[in-house]
Protein backbone atom coordinates (compact mmCIF):
# COMPACT_ATOMS: atom_id res chain seq x y z
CA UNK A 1 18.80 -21.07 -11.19
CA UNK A 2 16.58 -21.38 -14.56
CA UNK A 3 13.82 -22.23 -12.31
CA UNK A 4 14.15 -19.67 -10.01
CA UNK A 5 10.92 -17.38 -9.21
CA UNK A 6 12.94 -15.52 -6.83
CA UNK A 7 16.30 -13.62 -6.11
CA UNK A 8 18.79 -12.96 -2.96
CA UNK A 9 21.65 -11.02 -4.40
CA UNK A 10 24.85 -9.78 -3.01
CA UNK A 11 26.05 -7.07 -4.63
CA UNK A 12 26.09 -3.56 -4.65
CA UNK A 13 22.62 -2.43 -5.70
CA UNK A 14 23.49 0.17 -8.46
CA UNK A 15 25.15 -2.42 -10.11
CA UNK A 16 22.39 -5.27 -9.82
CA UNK A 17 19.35 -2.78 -10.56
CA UNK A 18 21.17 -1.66 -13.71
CA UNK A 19 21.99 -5.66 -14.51
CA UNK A 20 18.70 -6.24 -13.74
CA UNK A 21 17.25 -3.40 -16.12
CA UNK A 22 19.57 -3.70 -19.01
CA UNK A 23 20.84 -7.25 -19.54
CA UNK A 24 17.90 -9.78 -17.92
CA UNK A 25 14.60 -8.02 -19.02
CA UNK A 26 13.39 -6.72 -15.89
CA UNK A 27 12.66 -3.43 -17.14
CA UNK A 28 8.84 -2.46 -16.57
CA UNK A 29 8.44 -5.56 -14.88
CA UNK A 30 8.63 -4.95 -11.41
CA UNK A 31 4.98 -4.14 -9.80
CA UNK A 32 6.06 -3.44 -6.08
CA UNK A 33 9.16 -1.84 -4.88
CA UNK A 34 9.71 -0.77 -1.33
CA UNK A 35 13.35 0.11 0.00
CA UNK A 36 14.83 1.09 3.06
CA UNK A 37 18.23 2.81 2.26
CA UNK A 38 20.51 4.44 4.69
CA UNK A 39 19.14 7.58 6.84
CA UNK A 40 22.35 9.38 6.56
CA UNK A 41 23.08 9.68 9.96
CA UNK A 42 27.31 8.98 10.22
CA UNK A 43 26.80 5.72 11.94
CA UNK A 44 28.23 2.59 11.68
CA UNK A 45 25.13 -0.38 13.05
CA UNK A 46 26.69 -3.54 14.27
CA UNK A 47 25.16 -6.90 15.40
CA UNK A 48 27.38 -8.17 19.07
CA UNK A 49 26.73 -11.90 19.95
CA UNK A 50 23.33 -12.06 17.74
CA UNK A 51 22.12 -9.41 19.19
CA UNK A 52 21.56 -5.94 16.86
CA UNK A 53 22.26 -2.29 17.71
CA UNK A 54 19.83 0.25 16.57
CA UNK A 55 21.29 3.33 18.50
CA UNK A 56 23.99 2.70 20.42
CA UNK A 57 27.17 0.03 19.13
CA UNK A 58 29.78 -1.73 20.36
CA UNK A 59 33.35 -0.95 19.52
CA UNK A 60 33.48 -5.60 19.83
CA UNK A 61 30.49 -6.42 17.30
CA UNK A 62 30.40 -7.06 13.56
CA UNK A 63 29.38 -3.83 11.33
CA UNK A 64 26.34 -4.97 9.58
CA UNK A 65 26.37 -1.65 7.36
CA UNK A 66 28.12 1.64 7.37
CA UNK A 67 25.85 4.79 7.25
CA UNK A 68 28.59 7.37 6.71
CA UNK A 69 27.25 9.85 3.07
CA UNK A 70 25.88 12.88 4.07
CA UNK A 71 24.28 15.70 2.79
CA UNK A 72 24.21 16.17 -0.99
CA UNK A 73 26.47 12.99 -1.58
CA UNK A 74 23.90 11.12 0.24
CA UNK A 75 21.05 12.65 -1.85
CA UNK A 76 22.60 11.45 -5.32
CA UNK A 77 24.54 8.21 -3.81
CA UNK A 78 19.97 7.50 -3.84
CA UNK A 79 19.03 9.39 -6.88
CA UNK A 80 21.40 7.10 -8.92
CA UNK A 81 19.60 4.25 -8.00
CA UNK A 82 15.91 5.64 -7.78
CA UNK A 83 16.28 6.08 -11.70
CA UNK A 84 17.16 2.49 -12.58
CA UNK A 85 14.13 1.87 -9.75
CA UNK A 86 11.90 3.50 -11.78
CA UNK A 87 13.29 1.70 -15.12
CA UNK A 88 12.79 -1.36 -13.52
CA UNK A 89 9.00 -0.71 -12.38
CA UNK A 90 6.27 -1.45 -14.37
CA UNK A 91 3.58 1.58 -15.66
CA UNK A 92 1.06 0.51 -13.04
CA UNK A 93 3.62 -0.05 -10.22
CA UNK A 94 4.45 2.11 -7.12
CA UNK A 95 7.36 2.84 -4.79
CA UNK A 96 7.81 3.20 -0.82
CA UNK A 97 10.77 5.25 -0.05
CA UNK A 98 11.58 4.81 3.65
CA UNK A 99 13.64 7.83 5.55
CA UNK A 100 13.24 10.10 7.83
CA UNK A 101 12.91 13.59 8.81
CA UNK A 102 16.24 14.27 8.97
CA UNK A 103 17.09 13.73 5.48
CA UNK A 104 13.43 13.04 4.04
CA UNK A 105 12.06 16.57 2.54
CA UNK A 106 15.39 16.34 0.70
CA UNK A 107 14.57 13.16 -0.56
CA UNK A 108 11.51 13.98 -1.47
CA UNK A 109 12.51 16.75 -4.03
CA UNK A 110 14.59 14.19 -5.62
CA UNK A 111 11.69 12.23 -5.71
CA UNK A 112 9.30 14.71 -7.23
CA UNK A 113 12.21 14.90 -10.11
CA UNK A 114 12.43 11.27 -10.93
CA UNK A 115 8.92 10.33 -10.71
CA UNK A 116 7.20 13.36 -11.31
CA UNK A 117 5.13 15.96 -8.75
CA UNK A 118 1.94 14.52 -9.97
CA UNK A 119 2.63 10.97 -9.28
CA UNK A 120 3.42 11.60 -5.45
CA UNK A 121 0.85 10.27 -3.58
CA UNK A 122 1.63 10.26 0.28
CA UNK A 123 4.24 10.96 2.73
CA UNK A 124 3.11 8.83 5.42
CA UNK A 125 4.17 8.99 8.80
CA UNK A 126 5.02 5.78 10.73
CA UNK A 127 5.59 5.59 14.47
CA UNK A 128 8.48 3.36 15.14
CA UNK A 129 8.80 3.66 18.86
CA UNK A 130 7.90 4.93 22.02
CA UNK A 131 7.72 8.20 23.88
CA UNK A 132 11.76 9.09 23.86
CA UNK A 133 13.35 11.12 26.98
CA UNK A 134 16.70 11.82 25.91
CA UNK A 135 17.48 15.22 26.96
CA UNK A 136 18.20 17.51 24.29
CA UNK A 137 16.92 20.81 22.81
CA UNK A 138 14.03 19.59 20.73
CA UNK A 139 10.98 17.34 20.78
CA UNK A 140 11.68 13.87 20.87
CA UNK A 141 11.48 11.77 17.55
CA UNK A 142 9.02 8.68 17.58
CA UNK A 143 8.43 8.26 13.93
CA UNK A 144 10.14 8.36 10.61
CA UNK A 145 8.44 8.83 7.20
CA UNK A 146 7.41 6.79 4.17
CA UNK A 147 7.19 8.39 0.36
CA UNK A 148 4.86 6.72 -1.50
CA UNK A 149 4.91 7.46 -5.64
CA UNK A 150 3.39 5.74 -8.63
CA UNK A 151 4.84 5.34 -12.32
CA UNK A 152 1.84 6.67 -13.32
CA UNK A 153 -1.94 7.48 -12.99
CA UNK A 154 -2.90 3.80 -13.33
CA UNK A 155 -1.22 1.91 -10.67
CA UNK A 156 -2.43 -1.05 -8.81
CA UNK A 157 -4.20 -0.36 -5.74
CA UNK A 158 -6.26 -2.38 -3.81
CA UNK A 159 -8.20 0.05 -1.32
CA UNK A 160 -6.79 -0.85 2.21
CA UNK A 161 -9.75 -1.14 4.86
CA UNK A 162 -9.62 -1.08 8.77
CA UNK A 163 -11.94 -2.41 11.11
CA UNK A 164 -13.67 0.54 13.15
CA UNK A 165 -13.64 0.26 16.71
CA UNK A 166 -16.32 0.40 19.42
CA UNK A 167 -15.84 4.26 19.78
CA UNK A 168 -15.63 4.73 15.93
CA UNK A 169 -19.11 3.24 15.33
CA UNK A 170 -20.24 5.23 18.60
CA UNK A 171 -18.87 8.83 16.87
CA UNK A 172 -19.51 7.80 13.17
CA UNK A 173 -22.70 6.16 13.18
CA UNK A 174 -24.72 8.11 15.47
CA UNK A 175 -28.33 6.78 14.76
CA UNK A 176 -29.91 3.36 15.71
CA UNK A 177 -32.86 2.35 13.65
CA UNK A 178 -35.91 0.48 14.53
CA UNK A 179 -34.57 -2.64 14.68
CA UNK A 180 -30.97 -1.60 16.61
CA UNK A 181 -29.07 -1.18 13.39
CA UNK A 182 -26.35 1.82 14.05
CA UNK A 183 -26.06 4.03 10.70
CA UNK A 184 -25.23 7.59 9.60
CA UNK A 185 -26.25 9.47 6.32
CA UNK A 186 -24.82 10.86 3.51
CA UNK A 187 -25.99 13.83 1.27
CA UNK A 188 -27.19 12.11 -1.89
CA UNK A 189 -25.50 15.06 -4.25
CA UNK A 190 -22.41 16.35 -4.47
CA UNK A 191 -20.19 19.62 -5.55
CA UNK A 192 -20.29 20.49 -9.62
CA UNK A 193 -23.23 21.02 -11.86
CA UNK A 194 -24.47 18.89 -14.10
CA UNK A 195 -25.51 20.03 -17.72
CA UNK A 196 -29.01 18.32 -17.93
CA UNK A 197 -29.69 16.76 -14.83
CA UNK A 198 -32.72 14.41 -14.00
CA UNK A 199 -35.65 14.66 -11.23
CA UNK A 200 -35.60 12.75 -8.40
CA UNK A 201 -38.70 12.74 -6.71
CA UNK A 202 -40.45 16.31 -8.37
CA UNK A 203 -36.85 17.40 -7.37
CA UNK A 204 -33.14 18.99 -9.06
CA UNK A 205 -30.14 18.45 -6.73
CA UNK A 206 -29.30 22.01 -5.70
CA UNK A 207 -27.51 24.53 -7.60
CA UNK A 208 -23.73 23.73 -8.57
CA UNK A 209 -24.24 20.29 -7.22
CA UNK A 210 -25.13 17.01 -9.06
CA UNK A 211 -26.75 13.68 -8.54
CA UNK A 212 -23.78 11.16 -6.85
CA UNK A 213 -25.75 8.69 -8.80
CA UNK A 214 -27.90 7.77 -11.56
CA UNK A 215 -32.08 8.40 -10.71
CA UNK A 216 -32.65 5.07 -11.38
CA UNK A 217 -30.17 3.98 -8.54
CA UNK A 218 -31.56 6.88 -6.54
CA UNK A 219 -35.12 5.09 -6.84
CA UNK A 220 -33.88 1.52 -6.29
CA UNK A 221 -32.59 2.98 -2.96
CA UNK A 222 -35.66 4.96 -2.12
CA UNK A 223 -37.26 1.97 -2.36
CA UNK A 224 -35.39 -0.38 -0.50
CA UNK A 225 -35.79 2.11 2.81
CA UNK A 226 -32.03 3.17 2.29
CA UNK A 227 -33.16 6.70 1.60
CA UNK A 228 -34.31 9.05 4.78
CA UNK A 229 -36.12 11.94 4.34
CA UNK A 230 -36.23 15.37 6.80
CA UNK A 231 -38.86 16.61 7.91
CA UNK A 232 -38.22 19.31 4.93
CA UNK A 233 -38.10 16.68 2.67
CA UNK A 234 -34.64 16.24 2.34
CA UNK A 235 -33.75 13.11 1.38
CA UNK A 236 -30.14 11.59 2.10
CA UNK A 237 -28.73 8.33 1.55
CA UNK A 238 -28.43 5.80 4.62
CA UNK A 239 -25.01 3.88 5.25
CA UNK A 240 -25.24 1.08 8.27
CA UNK A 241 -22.28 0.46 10.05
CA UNK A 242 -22.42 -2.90 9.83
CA UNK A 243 -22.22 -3.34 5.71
CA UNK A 244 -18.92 -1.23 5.44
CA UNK A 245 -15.68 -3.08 5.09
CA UNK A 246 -14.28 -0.20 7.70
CA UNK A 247 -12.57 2.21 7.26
CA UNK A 248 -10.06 4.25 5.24
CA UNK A 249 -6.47 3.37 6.17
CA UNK A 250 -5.42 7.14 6.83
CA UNK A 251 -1.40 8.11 6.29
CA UNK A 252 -0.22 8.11 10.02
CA UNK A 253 0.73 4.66 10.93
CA UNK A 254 0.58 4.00 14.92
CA UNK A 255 0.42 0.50 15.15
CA UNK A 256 3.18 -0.70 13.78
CA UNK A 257 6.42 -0.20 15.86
CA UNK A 258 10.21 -2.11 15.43
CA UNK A 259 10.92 -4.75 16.44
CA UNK A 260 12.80 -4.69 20.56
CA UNK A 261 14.96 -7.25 19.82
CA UNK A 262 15.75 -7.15 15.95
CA UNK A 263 17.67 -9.39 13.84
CA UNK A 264 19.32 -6.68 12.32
CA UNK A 265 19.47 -3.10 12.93
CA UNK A 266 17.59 -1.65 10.36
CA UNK A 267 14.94 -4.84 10.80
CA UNK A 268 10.82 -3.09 10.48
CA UNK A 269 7.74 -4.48 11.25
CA UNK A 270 6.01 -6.44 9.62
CA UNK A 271 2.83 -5.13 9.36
CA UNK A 272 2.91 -1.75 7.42
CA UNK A 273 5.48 -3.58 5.23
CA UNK A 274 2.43 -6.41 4.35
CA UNK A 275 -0.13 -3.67 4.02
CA UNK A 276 2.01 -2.07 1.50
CA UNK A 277 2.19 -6.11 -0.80
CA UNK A 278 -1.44 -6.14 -0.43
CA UNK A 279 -2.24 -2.76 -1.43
CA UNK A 280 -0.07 -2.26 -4.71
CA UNK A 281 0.71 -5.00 -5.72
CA UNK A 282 -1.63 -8.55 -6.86
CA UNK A 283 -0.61 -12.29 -6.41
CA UNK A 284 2.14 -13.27 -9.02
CA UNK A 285 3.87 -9.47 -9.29
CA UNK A 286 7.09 -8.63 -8.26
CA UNK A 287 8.32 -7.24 -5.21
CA UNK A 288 11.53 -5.44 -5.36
CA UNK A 289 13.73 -4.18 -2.12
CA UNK A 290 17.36 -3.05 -3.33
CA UNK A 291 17.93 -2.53 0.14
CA UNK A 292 16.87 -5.77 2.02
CA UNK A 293 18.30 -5.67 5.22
CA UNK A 294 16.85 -8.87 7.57
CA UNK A 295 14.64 -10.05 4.48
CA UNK A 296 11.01 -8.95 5.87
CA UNK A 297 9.91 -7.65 2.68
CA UNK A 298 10.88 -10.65 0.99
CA UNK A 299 9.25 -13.04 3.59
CA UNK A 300 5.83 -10.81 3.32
CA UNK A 301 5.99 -11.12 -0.16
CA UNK A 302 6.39 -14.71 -0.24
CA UNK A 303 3.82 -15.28 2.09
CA UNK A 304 1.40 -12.83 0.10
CA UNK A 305 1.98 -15.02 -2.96
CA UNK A 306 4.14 -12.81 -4.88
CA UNK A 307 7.46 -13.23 -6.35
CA UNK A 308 10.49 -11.35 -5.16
CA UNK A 309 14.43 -9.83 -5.77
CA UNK A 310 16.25 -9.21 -2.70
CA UNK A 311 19.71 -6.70 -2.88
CA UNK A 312 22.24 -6.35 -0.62
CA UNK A 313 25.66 -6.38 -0.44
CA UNK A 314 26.32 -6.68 4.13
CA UNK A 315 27.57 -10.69 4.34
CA UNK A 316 25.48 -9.79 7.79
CA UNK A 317 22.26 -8.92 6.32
CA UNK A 318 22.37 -11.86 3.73
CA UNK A 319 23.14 -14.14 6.82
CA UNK A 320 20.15 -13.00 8.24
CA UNK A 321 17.92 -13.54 5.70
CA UNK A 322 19.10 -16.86 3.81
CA UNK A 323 18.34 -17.97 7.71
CA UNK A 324 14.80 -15.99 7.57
CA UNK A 325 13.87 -17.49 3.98
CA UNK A 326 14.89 -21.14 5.47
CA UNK A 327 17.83 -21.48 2.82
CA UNK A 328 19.42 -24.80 2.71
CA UNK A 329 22.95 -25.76 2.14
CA UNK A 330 22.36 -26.50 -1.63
CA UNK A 331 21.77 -22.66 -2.27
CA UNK A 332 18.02 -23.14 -2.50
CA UNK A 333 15.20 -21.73 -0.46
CA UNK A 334 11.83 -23.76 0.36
CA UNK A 335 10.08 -22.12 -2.17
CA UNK A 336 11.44 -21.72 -6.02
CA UNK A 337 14.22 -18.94 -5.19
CA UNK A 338 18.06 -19.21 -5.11
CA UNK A 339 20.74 -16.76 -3.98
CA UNK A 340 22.90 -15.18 -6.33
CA UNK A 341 26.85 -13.72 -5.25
CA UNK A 342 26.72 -10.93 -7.74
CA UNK A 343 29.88 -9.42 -6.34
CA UNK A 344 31.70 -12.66 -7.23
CA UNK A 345 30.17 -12.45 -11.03
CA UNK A 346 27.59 -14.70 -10.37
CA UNK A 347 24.46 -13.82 -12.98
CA UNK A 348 20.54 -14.89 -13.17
CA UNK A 349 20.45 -17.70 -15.99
């Protein structure tokens, strides 16, 4: 194990993340932690003949994990551990908190007492499914939520981007230049005024607004055709569709539904779960989930170049993911990772 990068433990969490913390040095080390704990909702989710149960379970198949706290006993059962979580992260390091909205605005208090009101930074909303038509008094659930906090006011964050569509360009970038180009513009000041500010041009920005740039930059554009002027001479700054990255990843998730046929019940999709790697955390940090279910985080971390710890104490879910992370029978997984039986006082050396 002394050449481990990685970790699969089995083990109760609380105990691991405070082994972790206190006894191995990973205090402040962790850059990435995402978790998806129990929703509290007094089931029992069991796998039958490979095959995993999300809603309904049969009385024949193996429980993969029990889901029975509730209420306030649920809400410190995760407190307990979202302290050592943030011990564990490092200054510049963030959290994902999956729930949902059953028991998430509860969470989220907790949250804003552990981490602090001014480091929450989204609760994003992630469709997980399709339209439901269960009858029942109430609309019909197809999403759950994500919190999103940082240790502090300097985390890592690597600005997500999406590619705009066909009908994005057509409603964002309503003007075509001379040559075809499709662009927009922008106002070239913005709100607050500035103490001495410089002319642009013979001209101030308005009252109680302020350059958005330096003059010379403001020139060097003017210059380069980037700035278009009204027929009042009022000049604004020209962006062209086609030199954006795209877009601003906004904090309702649609794309990125379960899995139909899961591994394991709690199993998520891959592709918010790999947005989240590449957007707080960088190549060689490490990605913690105290909750790891089927292993995806652990897989998109390893695939995004980072190194990872992996808790869980459901045999099932560690089945599922020594098989995911291609362990062999020697204990060791293709990359430089090993899996450690914490809850038979087996340690990190």
């Amino acid at each position: 194990l002394s050449e481990a990068m990685n970790f699969l433990i089995k083990g109760d969490n609380i105990d691991v993340l405070k082994y972790l913390a206190e006894e191995r040095g990973f205090a402040g080390k962790i850059d990435l932690i995402y978790t998806d704990p129990p929703f509290a909702t007094n089931c029992s989710f069991t796998i039958t003949d490979g095959r995993a149960a999300t809603i309904s379970n049969s009385s024949k198949g193996s429980v993969a994990y029990s889901d029975r706290l509730l209420g306030l006993e649920f809400v410190e059962y995760i407190r307990r551990r979202v302290i050592l979580m943030r011990e564990l992260l490092s200054d510049k390091g963030s959290i994902y908190l999956h729930t949902d909205y059953k028991i998430g605005h509860y969470l989220k208090v907790m949250m804003d007492e552990v981490f602090g009101m001014e480091n929450f930074r989204n609760d994003i909303t992630r469709v997980k499914c399709n339209p439901k038509n269960f009858n029942r008094i109430g609309f019909g659930n197809e999403k759950d939520m994500i919190l999103f906090y940082t240790k502090s006011s300097g985390p890592i964050w690597h600005e997500p981007r999406e590619p705009y569509s066909e009908k994005d360009i057509e409603t964002l970038f309503r003007k075509t230049d001379k040559n075809g180009r499709r662009y927009t513009t922008v106002p070239i000041h913005a709100p607050g005024e500035a103490q001495k500010p410089k002319m642009f041009k013979g001209m101030l920005p308005p009252s109680g607004r302020h350059w958005r740039t330096d003059v010379e930059t403001l020139e060097q554009w003017d210059r380069e055709g980037l700035i278009e002027w009204s027929s009042k001479g009022n000049p604004r700054k020209i962006v062209y569709a086609d030199a954006r990255d795209g877009k601003r990843v906004q904090d309702i998730w649609s794309k990125y539904k379960d899995p139909q046929y899961p591994m394991y019940p709690t199993e998520k999709n891959e592709g918010f779960i790999d947005l989240i790697v590449k957007t707080s955390s960088n190549p060689g940090s490490i990605v913690l989930d105290p909750f790891c279910g089927s292993g995806t985080t652990l897989e998109v971390a390893e695939n995004n170049g980072r190194s990872w710890i992996g808790i869980d104490k459901s045999e099932l879910a560690i089945d599922v993911t020594k098989k995911r992370m291609r362990m062999n029978e020697g204990g060791l997984f293709e990359s430089e990772s090993a899996f450690v039986d914490f809850s038979k006082g087996e340690s990190i050396v």
